[in-house]
PDB file of N, CA and C in Angstrom:
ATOM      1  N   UNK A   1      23.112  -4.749 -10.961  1.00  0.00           N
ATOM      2  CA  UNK A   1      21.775  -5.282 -10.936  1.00  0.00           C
ATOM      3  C   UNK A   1      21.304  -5.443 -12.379  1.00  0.00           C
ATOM      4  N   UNK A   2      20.339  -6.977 -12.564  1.00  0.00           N
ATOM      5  CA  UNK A   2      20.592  -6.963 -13.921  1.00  0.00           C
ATOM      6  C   UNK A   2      18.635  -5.989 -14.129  1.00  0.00           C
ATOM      7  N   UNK A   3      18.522  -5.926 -15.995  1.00  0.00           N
ATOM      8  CA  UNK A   3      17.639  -5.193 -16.049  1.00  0.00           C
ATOM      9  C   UNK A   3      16.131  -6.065 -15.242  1.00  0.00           C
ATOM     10  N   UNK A   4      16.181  -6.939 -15.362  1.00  0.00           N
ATOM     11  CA  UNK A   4      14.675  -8.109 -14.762  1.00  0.00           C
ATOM     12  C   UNK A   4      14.862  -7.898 -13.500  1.00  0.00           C
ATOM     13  N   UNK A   5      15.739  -7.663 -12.932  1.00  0.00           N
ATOM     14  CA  UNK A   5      15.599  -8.014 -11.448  1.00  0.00           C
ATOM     15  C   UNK A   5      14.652  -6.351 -11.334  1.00  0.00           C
ATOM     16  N   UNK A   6      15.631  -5.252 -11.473  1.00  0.00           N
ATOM     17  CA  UNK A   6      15.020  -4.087 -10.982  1.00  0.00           C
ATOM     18  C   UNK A   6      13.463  -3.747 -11.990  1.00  0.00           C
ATOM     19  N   UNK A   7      13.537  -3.980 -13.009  1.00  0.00           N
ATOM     20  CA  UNK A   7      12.000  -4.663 -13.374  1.00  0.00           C
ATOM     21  C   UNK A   7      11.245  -4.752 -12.345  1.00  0.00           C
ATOM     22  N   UNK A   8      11.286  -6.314 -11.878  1.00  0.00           N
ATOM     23  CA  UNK A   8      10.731  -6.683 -10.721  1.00  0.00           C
ATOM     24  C   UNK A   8      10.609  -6.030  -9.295  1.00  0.00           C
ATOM     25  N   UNK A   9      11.541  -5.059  -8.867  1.00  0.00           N
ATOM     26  CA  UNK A   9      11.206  -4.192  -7.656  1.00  0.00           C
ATOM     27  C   UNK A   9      10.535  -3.233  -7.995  1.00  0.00           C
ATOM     28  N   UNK A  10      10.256  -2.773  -9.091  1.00  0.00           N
ATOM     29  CA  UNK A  10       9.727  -1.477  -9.900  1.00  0.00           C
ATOM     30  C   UNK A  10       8.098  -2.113  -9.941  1.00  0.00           C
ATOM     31  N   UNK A  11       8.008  -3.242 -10.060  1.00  0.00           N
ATOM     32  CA  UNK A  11       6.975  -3.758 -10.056  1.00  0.00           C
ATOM     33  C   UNK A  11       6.467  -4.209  -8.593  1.00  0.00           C
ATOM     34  N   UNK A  12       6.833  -4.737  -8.289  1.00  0.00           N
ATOM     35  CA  UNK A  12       6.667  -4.905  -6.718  1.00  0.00           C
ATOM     36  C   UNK A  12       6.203  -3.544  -5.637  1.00  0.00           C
ATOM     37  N   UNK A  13       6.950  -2.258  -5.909  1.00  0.00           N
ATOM     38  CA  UNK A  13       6.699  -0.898  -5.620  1.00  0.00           C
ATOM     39  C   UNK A  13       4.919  -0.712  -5.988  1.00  0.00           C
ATOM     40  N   UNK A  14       4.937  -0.558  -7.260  1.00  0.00           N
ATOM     41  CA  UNK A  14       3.869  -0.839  -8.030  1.00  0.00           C
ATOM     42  C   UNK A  14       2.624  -1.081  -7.034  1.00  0.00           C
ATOM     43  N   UNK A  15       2.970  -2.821  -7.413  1.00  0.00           N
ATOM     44  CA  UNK A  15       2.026  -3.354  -6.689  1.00  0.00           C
ATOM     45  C   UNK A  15       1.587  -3.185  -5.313  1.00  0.00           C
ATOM     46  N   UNK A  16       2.375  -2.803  -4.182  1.00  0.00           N
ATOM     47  CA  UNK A  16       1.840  -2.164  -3.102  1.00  0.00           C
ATOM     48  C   UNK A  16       1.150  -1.044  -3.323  1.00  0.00           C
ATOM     49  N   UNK A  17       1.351   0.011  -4.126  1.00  0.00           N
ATOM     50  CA  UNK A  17       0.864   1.149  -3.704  1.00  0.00           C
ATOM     51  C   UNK A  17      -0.830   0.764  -4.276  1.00  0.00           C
ATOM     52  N   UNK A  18      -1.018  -0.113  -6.125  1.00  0.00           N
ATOM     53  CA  UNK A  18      -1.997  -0.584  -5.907  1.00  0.00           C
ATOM     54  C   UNK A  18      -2.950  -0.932  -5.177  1.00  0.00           C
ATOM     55  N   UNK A  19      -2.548  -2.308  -4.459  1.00  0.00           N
ATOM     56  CA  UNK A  19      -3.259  -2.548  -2.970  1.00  0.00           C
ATOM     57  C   UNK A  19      -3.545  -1.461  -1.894  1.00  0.00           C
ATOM     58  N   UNK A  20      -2.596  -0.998  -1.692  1.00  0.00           N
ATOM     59  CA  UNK A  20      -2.996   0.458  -1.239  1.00  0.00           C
ATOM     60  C   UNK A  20      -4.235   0.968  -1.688  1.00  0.00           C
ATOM     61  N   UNK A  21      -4.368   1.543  -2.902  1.00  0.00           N
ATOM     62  CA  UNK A  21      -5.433   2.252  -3.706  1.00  0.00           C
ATOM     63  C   UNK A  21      -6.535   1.474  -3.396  1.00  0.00           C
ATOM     64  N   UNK A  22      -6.678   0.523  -3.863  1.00  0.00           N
ATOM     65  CA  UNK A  22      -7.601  -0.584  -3.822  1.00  0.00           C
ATOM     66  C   UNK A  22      -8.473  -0.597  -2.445  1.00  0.00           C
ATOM     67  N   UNK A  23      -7.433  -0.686  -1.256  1.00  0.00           N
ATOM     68  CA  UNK A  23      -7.792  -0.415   0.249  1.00  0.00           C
ATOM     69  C   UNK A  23      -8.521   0.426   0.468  1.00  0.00           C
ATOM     70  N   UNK A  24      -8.174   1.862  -0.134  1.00  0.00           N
ATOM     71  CA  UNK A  24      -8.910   3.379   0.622  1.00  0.00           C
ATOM     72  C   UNK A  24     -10.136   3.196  -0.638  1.00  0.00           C
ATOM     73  N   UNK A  25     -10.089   3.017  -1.570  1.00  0.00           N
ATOM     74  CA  UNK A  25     -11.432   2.575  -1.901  1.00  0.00           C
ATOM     75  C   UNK A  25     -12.358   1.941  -1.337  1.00  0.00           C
ATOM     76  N   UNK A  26     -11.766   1.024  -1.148  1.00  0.00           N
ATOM     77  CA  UNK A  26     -12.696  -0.160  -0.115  1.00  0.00           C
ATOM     78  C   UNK A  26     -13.105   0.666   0.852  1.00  0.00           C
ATOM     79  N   UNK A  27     -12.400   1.378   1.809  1.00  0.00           N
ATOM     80  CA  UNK A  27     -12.572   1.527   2.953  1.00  0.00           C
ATOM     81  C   UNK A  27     -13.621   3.275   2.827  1.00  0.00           C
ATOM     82  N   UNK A  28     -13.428   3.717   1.834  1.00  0.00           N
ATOM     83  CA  UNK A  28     -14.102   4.728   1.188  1.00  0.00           C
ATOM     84  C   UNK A  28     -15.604   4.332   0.784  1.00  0.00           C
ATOM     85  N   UNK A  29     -15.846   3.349   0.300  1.00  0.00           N
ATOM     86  CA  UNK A  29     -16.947   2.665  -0.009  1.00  0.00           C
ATOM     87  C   UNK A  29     -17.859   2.212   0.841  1.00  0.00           C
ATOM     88  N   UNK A  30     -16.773   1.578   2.229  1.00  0.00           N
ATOM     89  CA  UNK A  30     -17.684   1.016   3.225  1.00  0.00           C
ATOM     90  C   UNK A  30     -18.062   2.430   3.831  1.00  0.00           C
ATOM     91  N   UNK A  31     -17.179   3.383   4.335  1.00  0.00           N
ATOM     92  CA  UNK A  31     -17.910   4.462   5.270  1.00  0.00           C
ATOM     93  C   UNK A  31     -19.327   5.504   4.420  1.00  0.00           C
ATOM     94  N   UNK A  32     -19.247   5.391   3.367  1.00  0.00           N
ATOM     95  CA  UNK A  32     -19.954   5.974   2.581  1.00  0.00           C
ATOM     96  C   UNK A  32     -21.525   4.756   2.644  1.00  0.00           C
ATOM     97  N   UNK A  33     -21.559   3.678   2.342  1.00  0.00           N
ATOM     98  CA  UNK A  33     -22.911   3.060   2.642  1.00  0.00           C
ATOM     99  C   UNK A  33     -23.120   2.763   3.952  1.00  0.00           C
ATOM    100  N   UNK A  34     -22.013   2.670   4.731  1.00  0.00           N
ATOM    101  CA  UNK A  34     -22.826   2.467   5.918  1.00  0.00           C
ATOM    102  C   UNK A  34     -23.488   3.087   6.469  1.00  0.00           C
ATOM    103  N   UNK A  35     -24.938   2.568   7.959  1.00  0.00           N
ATOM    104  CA  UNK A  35     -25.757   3.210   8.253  1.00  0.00           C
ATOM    105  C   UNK A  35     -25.460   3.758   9.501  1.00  0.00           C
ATOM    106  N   UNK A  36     -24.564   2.659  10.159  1.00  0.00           N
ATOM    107  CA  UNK A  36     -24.263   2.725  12.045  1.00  0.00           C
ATOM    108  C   UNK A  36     -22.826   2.870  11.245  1.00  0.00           C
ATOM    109  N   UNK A  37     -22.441   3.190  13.163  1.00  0.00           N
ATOM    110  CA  UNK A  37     -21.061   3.935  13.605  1.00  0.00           C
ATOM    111  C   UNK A  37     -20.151   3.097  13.215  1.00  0.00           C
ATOM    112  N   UNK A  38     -20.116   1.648  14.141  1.00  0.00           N
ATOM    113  CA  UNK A  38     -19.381   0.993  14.494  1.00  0.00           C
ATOM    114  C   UNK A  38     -18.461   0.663  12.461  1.00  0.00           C
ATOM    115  N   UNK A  39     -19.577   0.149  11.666  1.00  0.00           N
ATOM    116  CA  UNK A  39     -18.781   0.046  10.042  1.00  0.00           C
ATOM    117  C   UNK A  39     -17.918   0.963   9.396  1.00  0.00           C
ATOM    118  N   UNK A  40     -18.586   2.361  10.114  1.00  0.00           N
ATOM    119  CA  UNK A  40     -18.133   3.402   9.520  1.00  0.00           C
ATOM    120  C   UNK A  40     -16.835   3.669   9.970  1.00  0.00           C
ATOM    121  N   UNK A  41     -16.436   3.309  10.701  1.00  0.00           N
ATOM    122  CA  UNK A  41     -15.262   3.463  11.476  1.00  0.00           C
ATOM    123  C   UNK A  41     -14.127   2.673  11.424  1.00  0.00           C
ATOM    124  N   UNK A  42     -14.692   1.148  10.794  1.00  0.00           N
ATOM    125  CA  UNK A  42     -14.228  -0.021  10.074  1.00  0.00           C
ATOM    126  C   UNK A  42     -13.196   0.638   8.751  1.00  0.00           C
ATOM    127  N   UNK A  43     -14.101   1.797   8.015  1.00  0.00           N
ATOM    128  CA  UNK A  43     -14.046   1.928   6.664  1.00  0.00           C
ATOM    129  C   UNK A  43     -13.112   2.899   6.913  1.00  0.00           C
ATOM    130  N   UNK A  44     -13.234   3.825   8.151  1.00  0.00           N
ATOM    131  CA  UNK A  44     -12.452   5.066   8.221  1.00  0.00           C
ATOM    132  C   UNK A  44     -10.684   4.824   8.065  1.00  0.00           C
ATOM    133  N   UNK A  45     -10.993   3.257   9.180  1.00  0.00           N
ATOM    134  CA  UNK A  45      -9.289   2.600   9.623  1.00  0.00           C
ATOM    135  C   UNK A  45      -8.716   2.028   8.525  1.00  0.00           C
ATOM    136  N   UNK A  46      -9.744   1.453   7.655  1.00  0.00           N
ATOM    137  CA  UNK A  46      -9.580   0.855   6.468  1.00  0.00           C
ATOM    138  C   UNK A  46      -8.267   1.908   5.350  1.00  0.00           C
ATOM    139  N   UNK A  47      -9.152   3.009   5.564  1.00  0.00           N
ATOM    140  CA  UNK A  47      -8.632   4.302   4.415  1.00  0.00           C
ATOM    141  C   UNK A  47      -7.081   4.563   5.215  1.00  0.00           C
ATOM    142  N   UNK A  48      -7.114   4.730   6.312  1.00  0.00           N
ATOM    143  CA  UNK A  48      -6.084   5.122   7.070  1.00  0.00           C
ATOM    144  C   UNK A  48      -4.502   4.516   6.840  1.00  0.00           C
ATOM    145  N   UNK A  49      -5.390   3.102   7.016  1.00  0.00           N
ATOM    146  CA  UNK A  49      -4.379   2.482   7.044  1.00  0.00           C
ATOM    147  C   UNK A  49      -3.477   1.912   5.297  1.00  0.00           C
ATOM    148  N   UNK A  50      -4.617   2.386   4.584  1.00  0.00           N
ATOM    149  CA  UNK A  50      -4.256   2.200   3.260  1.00  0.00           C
ATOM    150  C   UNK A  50      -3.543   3.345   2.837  1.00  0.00           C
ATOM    151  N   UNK A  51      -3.954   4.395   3.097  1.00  0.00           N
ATOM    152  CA  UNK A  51      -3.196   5.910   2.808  1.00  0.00           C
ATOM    153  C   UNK A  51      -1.694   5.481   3.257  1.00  0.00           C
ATOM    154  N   UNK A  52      -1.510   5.012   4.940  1.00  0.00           N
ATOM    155  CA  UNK A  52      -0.405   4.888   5.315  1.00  0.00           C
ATOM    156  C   UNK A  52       1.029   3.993   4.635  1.00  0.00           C
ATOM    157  N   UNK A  53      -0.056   3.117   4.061  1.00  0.00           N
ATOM    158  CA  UNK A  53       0.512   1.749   3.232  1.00  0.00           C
ATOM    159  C   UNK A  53       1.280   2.505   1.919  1.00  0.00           C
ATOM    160  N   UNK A  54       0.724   3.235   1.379  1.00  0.00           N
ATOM    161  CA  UNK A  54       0.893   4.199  -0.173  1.00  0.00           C
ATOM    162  C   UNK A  54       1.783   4.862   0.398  1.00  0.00           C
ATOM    163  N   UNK A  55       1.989   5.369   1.356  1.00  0.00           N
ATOM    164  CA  UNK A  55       2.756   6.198   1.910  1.00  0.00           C
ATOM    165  C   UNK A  55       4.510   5.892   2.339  1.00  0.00           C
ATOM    166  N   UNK A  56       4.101   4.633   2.924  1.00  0.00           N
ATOM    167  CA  UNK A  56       5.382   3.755   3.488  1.00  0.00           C
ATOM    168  C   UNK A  56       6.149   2.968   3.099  1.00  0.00           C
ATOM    169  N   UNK A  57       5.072   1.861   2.713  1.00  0.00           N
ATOM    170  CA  UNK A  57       5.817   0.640   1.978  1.00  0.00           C
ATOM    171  C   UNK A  57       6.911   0.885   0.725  1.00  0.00           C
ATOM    172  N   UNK A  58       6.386   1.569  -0.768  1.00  0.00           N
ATOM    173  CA  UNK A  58       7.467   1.434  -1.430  1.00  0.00           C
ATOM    174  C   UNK A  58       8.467   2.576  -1.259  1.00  0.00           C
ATOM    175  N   UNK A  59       8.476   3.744  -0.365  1.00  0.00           N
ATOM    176  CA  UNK A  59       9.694   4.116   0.286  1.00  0.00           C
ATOM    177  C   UNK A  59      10.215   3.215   1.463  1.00  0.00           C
ATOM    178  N   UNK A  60       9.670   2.619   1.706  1.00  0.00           N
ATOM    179  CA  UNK A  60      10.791   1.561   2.632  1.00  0.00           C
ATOM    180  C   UNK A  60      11.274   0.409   1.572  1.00  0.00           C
ATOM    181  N   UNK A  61      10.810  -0.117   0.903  1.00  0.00           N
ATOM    182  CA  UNK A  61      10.950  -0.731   0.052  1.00  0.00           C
ATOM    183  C   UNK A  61      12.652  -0.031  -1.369  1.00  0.00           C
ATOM    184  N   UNK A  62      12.638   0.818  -1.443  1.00  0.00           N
ATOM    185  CA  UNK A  62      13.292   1.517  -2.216  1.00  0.00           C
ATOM    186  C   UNK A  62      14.483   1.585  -1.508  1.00  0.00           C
ATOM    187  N   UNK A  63      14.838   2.112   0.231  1.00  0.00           N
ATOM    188  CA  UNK A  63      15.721   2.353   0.710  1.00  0.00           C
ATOM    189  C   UNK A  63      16.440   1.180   1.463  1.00  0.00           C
ATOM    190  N   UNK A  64      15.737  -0.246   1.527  1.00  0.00           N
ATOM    191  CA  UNK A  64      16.014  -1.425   1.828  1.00  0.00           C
ATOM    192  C   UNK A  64      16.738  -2.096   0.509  1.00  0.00           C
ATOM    193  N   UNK A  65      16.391  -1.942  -0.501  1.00  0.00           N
ATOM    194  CA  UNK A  65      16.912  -2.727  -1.684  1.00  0.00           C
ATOM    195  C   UNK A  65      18.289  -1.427  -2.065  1.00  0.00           C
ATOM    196  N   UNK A  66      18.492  -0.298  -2.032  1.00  0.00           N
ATOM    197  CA  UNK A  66      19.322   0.899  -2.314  1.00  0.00           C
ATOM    198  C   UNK A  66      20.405   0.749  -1.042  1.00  0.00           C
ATOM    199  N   UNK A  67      20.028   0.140  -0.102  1.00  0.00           N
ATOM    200  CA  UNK A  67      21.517  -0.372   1.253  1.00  0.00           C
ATOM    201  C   UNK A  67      22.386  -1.335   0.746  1.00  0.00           C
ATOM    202  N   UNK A  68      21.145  -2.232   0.448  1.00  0.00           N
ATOM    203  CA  UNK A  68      21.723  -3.568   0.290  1.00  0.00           C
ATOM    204  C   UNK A  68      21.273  -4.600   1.191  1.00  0.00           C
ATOM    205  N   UNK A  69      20.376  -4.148   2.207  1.00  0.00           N
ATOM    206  CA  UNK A  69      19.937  -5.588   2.625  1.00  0.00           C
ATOM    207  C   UNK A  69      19.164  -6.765   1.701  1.00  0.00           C
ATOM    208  N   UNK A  70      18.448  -6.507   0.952  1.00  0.00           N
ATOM    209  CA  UNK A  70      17.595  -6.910  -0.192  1.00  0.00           C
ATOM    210  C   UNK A  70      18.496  -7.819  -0.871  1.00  0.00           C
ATOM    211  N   UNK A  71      20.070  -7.714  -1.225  1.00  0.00           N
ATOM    212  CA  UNK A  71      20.933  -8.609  -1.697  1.00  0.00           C
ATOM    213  C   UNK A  71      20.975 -10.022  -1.093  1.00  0.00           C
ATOM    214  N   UNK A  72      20.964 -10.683  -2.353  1.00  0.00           N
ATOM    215  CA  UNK A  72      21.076 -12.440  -2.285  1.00  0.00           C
ATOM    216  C   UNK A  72      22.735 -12.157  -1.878  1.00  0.00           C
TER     217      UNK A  72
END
């Protein structure tokens, strides 16, 4: 693997867990101003599902490109 390519998955890793972050903020932000249930709960799934994202993606990501399916 040359050095740019794994660069680029290193970056890609990266960038999910970002978005991730970005998410449970968001979703941290909304349950925190909201007034009713129904947003707050918006914000709760929001975090959830962003935690899960940080959690998953660039270990699936790592063990998909480390098999070899990821190969051109």
């Amino acid at each position: 693997m040359t050095e740019d390519r794994a660069r680029e998955r290193w970056l890609a890793m990266r960038a999910t867990e970002l978005a991730g972050v970005a998410g449970a903020v968001m979703g941290l932000v909304l349950m925190s101003r909201a007034q009713a249930t129904a947003p707050r709960l918006l914000g709760a799934a929001i975090l959830l599902s962003a935690l899960l994202m940080i959690a998953v993606v660039p270990r699936h990501l790592a063990r998909r490109w480390r098999s070899g399916e990821g190969r051109e």
